[in-house]
Protein backbone atom coordinates (compact mmCIF):
# COMPACT_ATOMS: atom_id res chain seq x y z
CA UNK A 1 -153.68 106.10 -90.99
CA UNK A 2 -156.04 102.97 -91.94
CA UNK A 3 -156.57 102.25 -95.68
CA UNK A 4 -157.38 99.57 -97.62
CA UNK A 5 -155.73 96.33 -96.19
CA UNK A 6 -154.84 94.72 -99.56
CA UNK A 7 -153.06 97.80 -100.96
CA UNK A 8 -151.12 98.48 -97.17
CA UNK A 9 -150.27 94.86 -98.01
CA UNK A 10 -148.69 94.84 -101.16
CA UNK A 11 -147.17 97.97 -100.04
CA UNK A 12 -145.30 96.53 -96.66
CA UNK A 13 -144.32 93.55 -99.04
CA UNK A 14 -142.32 95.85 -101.34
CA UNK A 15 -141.20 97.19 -98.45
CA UNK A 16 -139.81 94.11 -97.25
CA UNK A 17 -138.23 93.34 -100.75
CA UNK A 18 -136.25 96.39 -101.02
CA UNK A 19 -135.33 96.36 -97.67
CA UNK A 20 -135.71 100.01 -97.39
CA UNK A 21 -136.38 101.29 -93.61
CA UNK A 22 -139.85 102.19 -91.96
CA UNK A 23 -140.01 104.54 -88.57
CA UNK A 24 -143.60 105.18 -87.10
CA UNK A 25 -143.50 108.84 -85.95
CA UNK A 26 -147.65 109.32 -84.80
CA UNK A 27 -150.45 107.64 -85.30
CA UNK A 28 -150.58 104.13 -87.14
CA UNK A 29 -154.30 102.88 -86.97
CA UNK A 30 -156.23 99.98 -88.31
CA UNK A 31 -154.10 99.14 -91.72
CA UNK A 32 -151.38 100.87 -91.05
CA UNK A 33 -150.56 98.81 -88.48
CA UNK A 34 -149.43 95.96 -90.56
CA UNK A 35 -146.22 97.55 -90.61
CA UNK A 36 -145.56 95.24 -87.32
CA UNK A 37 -145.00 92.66 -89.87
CA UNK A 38 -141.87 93.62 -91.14
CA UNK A 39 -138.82 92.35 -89.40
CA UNK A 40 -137.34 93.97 -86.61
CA UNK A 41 -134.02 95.34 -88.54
CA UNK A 42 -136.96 97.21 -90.75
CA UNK A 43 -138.84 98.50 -88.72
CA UNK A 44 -138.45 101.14 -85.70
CA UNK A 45 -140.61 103.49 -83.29
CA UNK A 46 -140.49 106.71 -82.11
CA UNK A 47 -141.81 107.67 -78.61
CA UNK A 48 -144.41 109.47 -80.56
CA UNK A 49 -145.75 106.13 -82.06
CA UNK A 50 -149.29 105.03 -81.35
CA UNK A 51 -150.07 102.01 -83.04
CA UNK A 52 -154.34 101.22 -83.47
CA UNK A 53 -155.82 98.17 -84.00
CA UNK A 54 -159.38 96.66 -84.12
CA UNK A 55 -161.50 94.10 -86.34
CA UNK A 56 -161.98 94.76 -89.82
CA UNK A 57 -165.15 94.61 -91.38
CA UNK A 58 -165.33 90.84 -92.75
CA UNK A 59 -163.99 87.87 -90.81
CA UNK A 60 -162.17 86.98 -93.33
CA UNK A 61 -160.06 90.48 -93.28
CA UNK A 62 -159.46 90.03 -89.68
CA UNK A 63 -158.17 86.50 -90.04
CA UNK A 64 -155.94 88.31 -92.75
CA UNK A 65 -154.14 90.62 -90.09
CA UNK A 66 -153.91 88.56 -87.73
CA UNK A 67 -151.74 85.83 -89.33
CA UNK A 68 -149.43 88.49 -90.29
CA UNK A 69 -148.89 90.27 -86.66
CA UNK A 70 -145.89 88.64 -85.10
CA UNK A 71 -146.80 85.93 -82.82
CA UNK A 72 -146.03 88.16 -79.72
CA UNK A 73 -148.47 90.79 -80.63
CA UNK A 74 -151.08 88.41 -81.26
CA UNK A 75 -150.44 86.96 -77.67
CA UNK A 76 -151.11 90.55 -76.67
CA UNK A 77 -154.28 90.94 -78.80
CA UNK A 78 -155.65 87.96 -77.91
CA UNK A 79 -154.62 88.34 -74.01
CA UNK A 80 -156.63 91.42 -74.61
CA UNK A 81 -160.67 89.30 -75.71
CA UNK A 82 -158.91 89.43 -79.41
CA UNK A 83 -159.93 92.32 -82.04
CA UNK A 84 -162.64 94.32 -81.30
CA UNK A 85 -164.69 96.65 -83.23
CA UNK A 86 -163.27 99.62 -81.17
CA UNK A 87 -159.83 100.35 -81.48
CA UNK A 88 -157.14 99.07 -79.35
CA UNK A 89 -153.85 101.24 -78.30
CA UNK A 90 -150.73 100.75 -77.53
CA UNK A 91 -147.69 103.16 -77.44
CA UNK A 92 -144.92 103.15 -75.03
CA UNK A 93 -142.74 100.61 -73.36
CA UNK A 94 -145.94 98.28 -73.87
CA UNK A 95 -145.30 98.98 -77.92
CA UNK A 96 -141.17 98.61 -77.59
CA UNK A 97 -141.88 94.51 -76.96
CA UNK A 98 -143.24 94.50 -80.52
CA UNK A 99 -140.93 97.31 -82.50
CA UNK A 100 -137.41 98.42 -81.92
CA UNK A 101 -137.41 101.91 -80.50
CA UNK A 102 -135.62 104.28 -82.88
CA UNK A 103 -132.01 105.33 -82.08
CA UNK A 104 -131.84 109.19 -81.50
CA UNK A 105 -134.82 111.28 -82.21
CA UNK A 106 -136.21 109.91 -84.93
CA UNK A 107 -138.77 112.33 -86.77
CA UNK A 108 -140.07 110.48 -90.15
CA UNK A 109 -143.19 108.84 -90.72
């Protein structure tokens, strides 16, 4: 859930460099949901997965997850009026175009 942008950051970028395996199992809001930045082989969802998004507080924080969403999921935010304040779901088939679903019944978070 959420969290501080810059430390979700640095934490998906470790992440990345180890190559070690993420599944979202629940919620993912607001910071968490920079884990859509990882590449696909990384990266998985379970039916369970609800991923949030809205605006962060400064411009400038926005722009910042933004130009790490894939392109796709932009096209969906922005097909969408962009970030708002409120938070924006998706789950589902709709999330599936943006994450892998996970093989079996995946359970970790």
């Amino acid at each position: 859930m959420g969290g501080s942008v810059a430390s979700r950051y640095y934490e998906i970028e470790d992440i990345r460099a180890s190559g070690q395996h993420v599944v979202i199992n629940g919620q993912c809001f607001s910071a968490c949901s920079l884990y859509l930045s990882l590449p696909p082989e990384q990266v998985c969802a379970t039916k369970r997965a609800v991923v949030g998004v809205h605006k962060a507080t400064m411009p400038a924080g926005t722009d910042f997850l933004m130009a790490r969403y894939p392109a796709a999921f932009r096209q969906w935010i922005e097909s969408r009026g962009g970030l708002k304040s409120n938070m924006m779901y998706i789950s589902g088939r709709a999330l599936a175009k943006f994450i892998p679903p996970c093989p079996g019944n995946a359970t970790q978070h």
